[in-house]
C-alpha atoms as a PDB file:
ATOM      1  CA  UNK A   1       5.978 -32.477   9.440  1.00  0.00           C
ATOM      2  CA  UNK A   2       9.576 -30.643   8.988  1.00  0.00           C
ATOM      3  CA  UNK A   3      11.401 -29.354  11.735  1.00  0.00           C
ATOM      4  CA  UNK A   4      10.780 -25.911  11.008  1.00  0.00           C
ATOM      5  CA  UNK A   5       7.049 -26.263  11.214  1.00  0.00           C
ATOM      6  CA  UNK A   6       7.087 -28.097  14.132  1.00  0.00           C
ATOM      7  CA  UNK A   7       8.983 -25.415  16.011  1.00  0.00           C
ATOM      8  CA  UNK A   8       6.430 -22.419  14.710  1.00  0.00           C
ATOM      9  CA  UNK A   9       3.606 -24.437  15.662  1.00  0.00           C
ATOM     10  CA  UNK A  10       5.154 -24.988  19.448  1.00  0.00           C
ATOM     11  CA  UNK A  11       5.778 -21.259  19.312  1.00  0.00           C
ATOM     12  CA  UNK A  12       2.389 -20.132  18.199  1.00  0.00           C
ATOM     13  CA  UNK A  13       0.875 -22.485  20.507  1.00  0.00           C
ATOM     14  CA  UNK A  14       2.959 -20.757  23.560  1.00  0.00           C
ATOM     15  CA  UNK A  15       2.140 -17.383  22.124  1.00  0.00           C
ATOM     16  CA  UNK A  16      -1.632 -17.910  21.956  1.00  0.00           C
ATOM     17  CA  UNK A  17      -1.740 -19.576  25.089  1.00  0.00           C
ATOM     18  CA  UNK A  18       0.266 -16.285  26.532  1.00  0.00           C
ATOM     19  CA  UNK A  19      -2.481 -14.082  25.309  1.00  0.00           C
ATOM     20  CA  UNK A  20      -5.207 -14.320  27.860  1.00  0.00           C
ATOM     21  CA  UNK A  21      -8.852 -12.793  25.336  1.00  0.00           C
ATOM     22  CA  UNK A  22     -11.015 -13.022  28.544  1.00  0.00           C
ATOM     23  CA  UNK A  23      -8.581 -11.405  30.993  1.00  0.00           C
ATOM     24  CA  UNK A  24      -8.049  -8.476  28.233  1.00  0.00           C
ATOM     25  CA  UNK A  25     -12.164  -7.777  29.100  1.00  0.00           C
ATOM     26  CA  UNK A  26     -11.416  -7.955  32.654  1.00  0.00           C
ATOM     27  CA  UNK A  27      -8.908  -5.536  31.926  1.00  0.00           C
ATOM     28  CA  UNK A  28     -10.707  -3.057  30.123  1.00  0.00           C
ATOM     29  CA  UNK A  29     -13.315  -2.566  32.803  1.00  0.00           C
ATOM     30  CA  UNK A  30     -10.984  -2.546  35.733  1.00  0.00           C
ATOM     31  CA  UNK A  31      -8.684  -0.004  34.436  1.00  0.00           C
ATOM     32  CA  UNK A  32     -11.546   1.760  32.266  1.00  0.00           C
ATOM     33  CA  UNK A  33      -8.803   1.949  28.832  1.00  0.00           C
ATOM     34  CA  UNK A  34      -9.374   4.048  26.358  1.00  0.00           C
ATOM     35  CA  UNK A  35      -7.313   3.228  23.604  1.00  0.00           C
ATOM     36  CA  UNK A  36      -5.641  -0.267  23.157  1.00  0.00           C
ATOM     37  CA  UNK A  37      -3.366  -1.643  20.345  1.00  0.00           C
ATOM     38  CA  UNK A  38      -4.110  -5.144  19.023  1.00  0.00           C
ATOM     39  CA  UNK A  39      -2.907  -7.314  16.198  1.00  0.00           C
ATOM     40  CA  UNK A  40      -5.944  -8.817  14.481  1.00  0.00           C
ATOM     41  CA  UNK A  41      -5.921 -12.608  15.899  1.00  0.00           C
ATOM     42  CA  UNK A  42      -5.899 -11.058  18.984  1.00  0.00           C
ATOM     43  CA  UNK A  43      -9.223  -9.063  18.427  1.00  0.00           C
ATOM     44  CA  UNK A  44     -10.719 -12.202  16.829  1.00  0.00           C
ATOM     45  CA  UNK A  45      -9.458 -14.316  20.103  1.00  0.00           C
ATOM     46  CA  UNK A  46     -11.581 -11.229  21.452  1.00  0.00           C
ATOM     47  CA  UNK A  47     -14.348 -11.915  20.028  1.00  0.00           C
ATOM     48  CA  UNK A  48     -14.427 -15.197  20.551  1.00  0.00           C
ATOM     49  CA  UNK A  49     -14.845 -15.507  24.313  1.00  0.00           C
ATOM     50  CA  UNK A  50     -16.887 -11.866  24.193  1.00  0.00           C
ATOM     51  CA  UNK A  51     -20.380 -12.117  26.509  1.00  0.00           C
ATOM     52  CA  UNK A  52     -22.593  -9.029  26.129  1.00  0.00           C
ATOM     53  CA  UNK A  53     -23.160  -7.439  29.170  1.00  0.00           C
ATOM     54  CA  UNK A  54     -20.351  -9.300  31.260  1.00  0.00           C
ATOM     55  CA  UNK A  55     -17.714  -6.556  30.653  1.00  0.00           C
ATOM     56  CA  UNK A  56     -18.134  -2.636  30.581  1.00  0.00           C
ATOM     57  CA  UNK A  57     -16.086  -1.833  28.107  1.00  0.00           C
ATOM     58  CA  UNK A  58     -18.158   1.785  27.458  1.00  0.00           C
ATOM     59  CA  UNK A  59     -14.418   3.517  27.961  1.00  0.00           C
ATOM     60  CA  UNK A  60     -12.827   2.452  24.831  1.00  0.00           C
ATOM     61  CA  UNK A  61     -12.575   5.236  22.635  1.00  0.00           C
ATOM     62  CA  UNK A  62     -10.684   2.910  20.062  1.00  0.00           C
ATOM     63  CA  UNK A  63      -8.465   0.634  18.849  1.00  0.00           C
ATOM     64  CA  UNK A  64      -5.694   0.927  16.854  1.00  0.00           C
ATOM     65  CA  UNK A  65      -4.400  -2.628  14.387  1.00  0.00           C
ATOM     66  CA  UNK A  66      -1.740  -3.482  12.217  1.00  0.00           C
ATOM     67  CA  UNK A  67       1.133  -6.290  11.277  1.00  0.00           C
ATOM     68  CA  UNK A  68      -1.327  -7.792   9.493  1.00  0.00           C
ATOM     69  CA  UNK A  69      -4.470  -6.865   6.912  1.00  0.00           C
ATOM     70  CA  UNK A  70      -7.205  -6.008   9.020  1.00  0.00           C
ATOM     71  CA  UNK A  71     -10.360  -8.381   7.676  1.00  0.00           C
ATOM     72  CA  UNK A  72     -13.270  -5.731   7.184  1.00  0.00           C
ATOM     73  CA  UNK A  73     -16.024  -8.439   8.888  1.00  0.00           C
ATOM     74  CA  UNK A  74     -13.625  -7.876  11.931  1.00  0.00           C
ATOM     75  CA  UNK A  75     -13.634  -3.806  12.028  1.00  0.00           C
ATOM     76  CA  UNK A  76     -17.586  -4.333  11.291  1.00  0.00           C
ATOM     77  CA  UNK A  77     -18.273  -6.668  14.277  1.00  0.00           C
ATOM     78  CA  UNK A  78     -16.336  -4.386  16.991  1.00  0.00           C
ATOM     79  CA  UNK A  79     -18.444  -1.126  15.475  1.00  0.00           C
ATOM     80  CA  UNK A  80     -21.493  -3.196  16.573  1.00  0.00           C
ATOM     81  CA  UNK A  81     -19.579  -3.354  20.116  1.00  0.00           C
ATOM     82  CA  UNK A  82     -19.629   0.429  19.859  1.00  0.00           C
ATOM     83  CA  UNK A  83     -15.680  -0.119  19.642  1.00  0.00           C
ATOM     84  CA  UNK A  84     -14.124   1.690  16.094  1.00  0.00           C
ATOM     85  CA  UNK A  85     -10.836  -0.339  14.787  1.00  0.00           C
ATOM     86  CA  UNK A  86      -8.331   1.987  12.826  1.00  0.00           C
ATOM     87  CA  UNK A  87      -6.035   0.283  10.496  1.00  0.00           C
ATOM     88  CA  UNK A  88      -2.054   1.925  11.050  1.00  0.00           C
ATOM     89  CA  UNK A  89       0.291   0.469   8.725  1.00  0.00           C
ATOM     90  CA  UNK A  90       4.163   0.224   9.219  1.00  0.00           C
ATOM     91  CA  UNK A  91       6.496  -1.738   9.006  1.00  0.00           C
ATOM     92  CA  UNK A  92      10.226  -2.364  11.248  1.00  0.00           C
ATOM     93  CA  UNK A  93      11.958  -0.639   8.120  1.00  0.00           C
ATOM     94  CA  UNK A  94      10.714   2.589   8.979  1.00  0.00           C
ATOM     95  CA  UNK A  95      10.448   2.905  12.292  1.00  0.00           C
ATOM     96  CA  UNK A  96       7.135   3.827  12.842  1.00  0.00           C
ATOM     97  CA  UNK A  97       3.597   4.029  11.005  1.00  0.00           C
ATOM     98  CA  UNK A  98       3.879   5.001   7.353  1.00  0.00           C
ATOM     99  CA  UNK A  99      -0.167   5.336   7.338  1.00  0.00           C
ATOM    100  CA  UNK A 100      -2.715   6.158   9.724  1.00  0.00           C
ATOM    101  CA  UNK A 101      -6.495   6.749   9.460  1.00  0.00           C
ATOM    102  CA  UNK A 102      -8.280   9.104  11.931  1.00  0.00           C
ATOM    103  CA  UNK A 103     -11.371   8.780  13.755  1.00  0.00           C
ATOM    104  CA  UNK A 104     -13.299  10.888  10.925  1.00  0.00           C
ATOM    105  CA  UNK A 105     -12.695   8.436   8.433  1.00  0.00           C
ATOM    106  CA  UNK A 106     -11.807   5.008  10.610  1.00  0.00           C
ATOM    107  CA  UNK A 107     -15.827   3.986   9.532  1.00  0.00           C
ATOM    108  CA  UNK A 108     -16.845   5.924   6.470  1.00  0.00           C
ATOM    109  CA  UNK A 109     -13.549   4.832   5.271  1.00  0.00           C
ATOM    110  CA  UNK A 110     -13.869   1.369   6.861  1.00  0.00           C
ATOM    111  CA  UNK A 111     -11.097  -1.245   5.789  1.00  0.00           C
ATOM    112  CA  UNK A 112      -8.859   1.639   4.633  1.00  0.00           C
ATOM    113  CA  UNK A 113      -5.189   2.231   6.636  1.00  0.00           C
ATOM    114  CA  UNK A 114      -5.676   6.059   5.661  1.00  0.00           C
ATOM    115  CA  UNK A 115      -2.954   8.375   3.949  1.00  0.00           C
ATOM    116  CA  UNK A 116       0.648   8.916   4.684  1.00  0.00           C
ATOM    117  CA  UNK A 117       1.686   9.181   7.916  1.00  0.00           C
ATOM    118  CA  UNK A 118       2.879  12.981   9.144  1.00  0.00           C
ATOM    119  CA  UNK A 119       6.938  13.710   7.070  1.00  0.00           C
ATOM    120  CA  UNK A 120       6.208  10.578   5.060  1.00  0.00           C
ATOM    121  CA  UNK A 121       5.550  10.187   1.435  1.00  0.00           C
ATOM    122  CA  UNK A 122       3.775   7.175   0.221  1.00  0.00           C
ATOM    123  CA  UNK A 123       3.568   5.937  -3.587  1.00  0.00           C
ATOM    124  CA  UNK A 124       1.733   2.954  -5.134  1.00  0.00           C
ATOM    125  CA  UNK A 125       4.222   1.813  -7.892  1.00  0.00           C
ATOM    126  CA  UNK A 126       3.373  -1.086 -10.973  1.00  0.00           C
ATOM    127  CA  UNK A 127       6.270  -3.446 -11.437  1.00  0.00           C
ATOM    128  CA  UNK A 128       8.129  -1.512 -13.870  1.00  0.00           C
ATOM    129  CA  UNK A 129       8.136   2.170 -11.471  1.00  0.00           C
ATOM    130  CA  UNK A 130       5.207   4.030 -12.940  1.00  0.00           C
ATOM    131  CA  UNK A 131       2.288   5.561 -10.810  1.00  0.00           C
ATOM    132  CA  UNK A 132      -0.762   3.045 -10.114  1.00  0.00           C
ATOM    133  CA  UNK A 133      -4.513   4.556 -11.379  1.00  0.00           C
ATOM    134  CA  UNK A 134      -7.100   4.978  -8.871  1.00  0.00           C
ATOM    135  CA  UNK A 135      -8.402   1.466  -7.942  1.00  0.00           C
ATOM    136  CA  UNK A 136      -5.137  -0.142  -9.444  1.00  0.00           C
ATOM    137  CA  UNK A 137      -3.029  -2.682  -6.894  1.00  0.00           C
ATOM    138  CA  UNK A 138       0.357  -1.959  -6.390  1.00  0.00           C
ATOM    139  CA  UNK A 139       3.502  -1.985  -4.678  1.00  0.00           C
ATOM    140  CA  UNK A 140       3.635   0.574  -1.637  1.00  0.00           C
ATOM    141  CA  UNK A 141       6.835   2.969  -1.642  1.00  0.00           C
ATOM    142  CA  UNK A 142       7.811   4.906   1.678  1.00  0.00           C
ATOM    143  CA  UNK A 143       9.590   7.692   1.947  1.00  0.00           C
ATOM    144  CA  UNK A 144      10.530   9.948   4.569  1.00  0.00           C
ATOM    145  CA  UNK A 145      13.338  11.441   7.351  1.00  0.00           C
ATOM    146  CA  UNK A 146      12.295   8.011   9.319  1.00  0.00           C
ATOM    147  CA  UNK A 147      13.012   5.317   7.300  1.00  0.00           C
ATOM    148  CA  UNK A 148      15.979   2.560   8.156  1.00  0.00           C
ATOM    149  CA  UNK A 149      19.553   3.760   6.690  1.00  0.00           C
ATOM    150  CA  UNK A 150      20.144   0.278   5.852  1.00  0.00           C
ATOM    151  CA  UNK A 151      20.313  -3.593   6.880  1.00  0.00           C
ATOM    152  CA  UNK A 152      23.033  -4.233   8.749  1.00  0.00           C
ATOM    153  CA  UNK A 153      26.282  -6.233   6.890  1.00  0.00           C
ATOM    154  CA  UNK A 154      23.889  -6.625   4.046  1.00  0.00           C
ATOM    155  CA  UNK A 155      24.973  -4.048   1.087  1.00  0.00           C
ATOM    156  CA  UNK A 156      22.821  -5.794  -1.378  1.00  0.00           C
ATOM    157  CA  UNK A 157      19.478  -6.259   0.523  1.00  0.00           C
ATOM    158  CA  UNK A 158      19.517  -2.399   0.758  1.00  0.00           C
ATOM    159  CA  UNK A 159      20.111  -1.311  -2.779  1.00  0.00           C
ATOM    160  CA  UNK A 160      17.354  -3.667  -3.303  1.00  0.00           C
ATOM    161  CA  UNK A 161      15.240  -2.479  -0.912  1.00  0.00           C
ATOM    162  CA  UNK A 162      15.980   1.523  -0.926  1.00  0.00           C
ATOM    163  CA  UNK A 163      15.760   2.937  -4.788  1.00  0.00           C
ATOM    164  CA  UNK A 164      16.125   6.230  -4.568  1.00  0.00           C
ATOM    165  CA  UNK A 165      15.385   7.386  -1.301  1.00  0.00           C
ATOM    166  CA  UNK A 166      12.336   5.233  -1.719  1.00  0.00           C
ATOM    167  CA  UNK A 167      11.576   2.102   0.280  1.00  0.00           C
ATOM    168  CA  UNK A 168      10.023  -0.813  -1.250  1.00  0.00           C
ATOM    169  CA  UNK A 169       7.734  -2.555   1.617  1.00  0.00           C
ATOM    170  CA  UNK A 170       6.897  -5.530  -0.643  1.00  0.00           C
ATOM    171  CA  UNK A 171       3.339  -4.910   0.535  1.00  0.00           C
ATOM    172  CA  UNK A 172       0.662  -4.597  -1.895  1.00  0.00           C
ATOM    173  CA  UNK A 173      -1.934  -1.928  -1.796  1.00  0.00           C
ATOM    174  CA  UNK A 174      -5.181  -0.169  -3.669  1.00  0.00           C
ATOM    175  CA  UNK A 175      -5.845   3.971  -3.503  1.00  0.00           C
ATOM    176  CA  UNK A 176      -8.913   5.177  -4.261  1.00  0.00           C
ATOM    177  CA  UNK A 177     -10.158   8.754  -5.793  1.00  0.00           C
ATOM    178  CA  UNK A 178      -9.715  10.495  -2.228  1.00  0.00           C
ATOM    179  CA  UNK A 179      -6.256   8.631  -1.850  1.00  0.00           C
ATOM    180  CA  UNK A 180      -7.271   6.557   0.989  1.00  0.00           C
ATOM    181  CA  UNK A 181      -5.121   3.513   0.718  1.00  0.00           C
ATOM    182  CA  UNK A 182      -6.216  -0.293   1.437  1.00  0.00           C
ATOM    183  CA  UNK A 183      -3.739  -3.004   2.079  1.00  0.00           C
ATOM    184  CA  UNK A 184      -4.332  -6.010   0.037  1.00  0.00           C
ATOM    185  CA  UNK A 185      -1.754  -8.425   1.338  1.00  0.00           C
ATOM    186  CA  UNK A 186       2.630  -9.437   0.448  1.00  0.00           C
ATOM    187  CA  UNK A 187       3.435  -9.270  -2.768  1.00  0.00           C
ATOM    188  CA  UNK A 188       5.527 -12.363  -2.770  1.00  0.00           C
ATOM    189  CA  UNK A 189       1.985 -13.957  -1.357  1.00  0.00           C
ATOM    190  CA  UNK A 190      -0.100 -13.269  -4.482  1.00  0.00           C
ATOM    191  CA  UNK A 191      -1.203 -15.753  -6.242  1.00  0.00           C
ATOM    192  CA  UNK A 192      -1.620 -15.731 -10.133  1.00  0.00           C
ATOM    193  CA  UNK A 193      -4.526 -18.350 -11.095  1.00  0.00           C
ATOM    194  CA  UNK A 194      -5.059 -18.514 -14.803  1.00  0.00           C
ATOM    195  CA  UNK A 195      -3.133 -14.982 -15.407  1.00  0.00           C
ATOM    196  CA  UNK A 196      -5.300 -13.425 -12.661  1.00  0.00           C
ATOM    197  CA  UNK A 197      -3.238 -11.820  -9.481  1.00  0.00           C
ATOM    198  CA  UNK A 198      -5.546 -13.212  -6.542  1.00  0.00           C
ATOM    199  CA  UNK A 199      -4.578 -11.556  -2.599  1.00  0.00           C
ATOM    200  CA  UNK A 200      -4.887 -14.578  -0.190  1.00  0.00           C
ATOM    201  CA  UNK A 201      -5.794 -11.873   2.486  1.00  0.00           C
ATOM    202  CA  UNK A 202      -9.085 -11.363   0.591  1.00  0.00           C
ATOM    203  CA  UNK A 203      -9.894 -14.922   0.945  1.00  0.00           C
ATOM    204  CA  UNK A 204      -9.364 -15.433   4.282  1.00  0.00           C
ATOM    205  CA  UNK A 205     -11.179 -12.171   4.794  1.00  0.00           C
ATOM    206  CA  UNK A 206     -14.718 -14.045   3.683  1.00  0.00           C
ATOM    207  CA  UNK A 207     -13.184 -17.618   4.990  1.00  0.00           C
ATOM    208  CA  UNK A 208     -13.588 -15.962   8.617  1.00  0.00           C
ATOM    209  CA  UNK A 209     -17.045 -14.873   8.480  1.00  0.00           C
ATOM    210  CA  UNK A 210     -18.116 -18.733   8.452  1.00  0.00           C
ATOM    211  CA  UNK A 211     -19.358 -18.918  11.774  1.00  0.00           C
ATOM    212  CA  UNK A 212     -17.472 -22.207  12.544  1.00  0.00           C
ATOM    213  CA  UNK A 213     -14.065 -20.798  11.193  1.00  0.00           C
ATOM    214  CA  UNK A 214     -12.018 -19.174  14.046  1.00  0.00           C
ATOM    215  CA  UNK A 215      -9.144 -18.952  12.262  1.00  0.00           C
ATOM    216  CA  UNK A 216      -7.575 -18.959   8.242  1.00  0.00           C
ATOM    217  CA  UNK A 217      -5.307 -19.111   6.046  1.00  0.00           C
ATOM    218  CA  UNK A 218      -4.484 -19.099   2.089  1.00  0.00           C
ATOM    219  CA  UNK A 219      -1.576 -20.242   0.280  1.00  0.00           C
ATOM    220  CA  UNK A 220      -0.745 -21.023  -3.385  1.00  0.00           C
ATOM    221  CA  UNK A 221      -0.568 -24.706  -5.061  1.00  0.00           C
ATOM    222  CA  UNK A 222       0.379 -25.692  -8.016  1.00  0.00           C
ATOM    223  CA  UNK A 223      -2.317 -26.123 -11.041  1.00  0.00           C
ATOM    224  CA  UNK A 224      -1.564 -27.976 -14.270  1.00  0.00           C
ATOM    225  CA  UNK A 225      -4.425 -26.106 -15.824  1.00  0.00           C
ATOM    226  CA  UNK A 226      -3.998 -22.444 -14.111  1.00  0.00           C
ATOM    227  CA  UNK A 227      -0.783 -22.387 -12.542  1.00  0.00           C
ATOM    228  CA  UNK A 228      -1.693 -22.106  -9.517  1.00  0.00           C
ATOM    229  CA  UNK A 229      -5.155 -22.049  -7.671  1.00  0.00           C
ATOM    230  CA  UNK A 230      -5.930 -21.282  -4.012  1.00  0.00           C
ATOM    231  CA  UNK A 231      -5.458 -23.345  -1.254  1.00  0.00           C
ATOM    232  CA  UNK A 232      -7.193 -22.970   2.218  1.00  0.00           C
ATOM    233  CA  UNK A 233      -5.771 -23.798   5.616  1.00  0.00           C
ATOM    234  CA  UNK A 234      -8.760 -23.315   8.410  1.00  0.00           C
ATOM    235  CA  UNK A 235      -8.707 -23.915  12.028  1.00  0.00           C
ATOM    236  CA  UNK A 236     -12.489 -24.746  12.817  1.00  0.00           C
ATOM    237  CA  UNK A 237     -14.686 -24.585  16.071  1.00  0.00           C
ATOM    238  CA  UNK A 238     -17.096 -27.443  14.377  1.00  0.00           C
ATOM    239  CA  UNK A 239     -14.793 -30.926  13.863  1.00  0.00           C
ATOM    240  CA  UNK A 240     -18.182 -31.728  11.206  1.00  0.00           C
ATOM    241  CA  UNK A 241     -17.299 -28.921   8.898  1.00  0.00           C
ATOM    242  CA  UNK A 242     -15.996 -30.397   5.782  1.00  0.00           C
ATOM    243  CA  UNK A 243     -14.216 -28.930   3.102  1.00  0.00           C
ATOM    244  CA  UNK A 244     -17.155 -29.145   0.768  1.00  0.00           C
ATOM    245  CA  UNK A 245     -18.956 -27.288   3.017  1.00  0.00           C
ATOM    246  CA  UNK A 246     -15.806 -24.388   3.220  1.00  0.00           C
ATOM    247  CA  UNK A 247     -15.865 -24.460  -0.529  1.00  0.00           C
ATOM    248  CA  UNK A 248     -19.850 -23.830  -0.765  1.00  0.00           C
ATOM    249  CA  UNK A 249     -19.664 -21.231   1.419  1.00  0.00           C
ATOM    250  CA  UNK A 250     -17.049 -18.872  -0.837  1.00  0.00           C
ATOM    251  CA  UNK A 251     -19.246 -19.806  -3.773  1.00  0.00           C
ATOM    252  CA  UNK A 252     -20.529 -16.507  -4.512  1.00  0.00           C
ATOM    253  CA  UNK A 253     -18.957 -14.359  -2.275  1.00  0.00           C
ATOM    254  CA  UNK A 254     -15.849 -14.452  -4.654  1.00  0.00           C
ATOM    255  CA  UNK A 255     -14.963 -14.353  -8.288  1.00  0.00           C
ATOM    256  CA  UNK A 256     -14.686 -18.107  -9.800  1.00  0.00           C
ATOM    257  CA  UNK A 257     -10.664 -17.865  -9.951  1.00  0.00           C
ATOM    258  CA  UNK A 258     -10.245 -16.325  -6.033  1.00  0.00           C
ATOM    259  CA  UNK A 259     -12.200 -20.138  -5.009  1.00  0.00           C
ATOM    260  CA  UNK A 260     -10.333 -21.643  -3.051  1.00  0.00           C
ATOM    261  CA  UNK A 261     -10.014 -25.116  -4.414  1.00  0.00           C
ATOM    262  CA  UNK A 262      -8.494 -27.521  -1.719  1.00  0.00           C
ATOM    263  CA  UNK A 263      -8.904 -26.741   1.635  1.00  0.00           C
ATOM    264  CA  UNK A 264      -7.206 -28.561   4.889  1.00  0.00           C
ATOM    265  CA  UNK A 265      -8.238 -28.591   8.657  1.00  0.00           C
ATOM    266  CA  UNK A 266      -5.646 -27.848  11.430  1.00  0.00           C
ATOM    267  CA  UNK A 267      -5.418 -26.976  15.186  1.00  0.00           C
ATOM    268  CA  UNK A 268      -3.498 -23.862  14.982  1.00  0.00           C
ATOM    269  CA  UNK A 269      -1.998 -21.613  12.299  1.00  0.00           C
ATOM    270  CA  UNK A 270       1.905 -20.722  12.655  1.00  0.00           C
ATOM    271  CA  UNK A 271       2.542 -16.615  13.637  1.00  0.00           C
ATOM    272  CA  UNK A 272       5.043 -14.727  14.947  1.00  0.00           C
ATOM    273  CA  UNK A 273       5.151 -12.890  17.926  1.00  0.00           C
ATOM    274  CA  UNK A 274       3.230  -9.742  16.521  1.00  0.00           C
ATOM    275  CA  UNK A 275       0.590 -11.952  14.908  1.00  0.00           C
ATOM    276  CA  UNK A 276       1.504 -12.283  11.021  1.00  0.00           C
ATOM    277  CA  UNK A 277       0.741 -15.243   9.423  1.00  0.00           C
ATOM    278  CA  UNK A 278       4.023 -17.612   8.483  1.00  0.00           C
ATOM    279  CA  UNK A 279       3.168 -18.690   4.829  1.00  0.00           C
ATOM    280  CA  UNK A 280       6.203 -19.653   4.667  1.00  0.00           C
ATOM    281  CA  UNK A 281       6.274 -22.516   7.276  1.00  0.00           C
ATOM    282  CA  UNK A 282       2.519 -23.437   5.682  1.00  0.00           C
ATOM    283  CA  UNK A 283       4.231 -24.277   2.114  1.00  0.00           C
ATOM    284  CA  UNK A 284       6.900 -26.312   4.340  1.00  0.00           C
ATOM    285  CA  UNK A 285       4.566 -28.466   6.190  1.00  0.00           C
ATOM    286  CA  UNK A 286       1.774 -28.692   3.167  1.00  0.00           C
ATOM    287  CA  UNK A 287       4.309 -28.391   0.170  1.00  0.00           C
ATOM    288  CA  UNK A 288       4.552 -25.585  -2.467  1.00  0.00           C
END
């Protein structure tokens, strides 16, 4: 394994190990909260240890969740808790949420981030500029009196990330006719399988509602017949589960080219400190 991967999995290791899911219960009903702010592996950590009836957790109103796509299997398990999950989506650039989704829509609305965030503008944008349709993916824009002025020492990473006042998050996204927006994952993480762009977050959205998958992720690899084809990293409660049995279990709950069609086991999937998945140290360690 390189270096590189080595040193994410220590970190993510200490990181996980930092994040106590059973004393966070403990917490709630000692200190009755009302709101909390979670990164998704840390609700699904959550989850994991939760015992009904062991922790009064009646306060929470809700939660908010962000730095990474929020799986909609994980906002629908925590309504059954009686606890509503809203999507916020920012990013460091500018300095704040660029999208937030109320408590009127967090559940009729359920998977959505909501609109544009209060003095911010938001735009979904094809590759060459032009306005997305309703129901199209495409890149998010931000604009607004908030945003970064610029990277610092590093003239060209601006221009190429603020065009016109506008700043290109890189993040990939779907409106629909109300203009409630839904993340769909990184737009240097798609994957295009036979032409087809395919968002690994949508994968590992279904790969985490096996009920002996704790954790997931997806990554390109080559194809000589489609370019490249989906490849699934899981971290599994059930050291039987084989890959057949991961593949069998998308089979049908996604289109033929979003399959994933290799799929490896491991003991713990490399994130940084606010929970995002490293892709990049996954192609290291299991090659592009």
């Amino acid at each position: 394994m390189p270096v590189m991967a080595n040193v994410y999995k220590g970190l993510t290791s200490v990181v996980m190990r930092a994040f106590d899911p059973t004393r966070v219960w403990q917490l709630i009903e000692d200190e009755r909260v009302s709101v909390m702010l979670k990164v998704p592996a840390m609700l699904t950590a959550m989850l994991q240890v939760y015992e009904k009836g062991k922790y009064d957790h009646s306060s929470v109103r809700f939660c908010w969740s962000g730095a990474a796509p929020v799986p909609v299997s994980l906002i629908e398990d925590y309504a059954k808790l009686g606890i509503e999950v809203h999507q916020v989506y920012g990013l460091t650039e500018t300095c704040g949420p660029a999208c937030l989704i109320d408590a009127e829509n967090a559940m009729t609305k359920i998977g959505s981030t909501g609109k544009a965030f209060f003095h911010t503008d938001v735009r979904l944008v094809r590759a060459d500029g032009s306005e997305c349709a309703v129901g199209e993916a495409g890149e998010i824009l931000v604009r607004g009196p908030h945003i970064m002025r610029e990277y610092w020492n590093q003239p060209d990473a601006t221009a190429a990330t603020i065009v016109d006042g506008w700043l290109h998050s890189g993040d990939i996204a779907i409106a629909d006719e109300d203009g409630f927006i839904y993340i769909q994952d990184r737009l240097k993480d798609m994957i295009i399988s036979g032409g087809e762009n395919v968002y690994p977050a949508e994968i590992e959205g279904v790969l985490v509602t096996h009920p002996d998958i704790t954790e997931a992720a997806v990554i390109g690899q080559a194809s000589e017949k489609w370019g490249e084809s989906p490849f699934a990293i899981v971290v599994s409660s059930d050291k039987s589960l084989t890959a057949d049995a991961v593949m069998a279990f998308c089979a049908g709950k996604l289109a033929g080219f979003k399959q994933p069609r290799r799929v490896e086991f491991t003991d713990v999937i490399p994130r940084n400190p606010s929970g995002k998945i490293l892709k990049r140290i996954l192609r290291e360690q299991y090659g592009e």
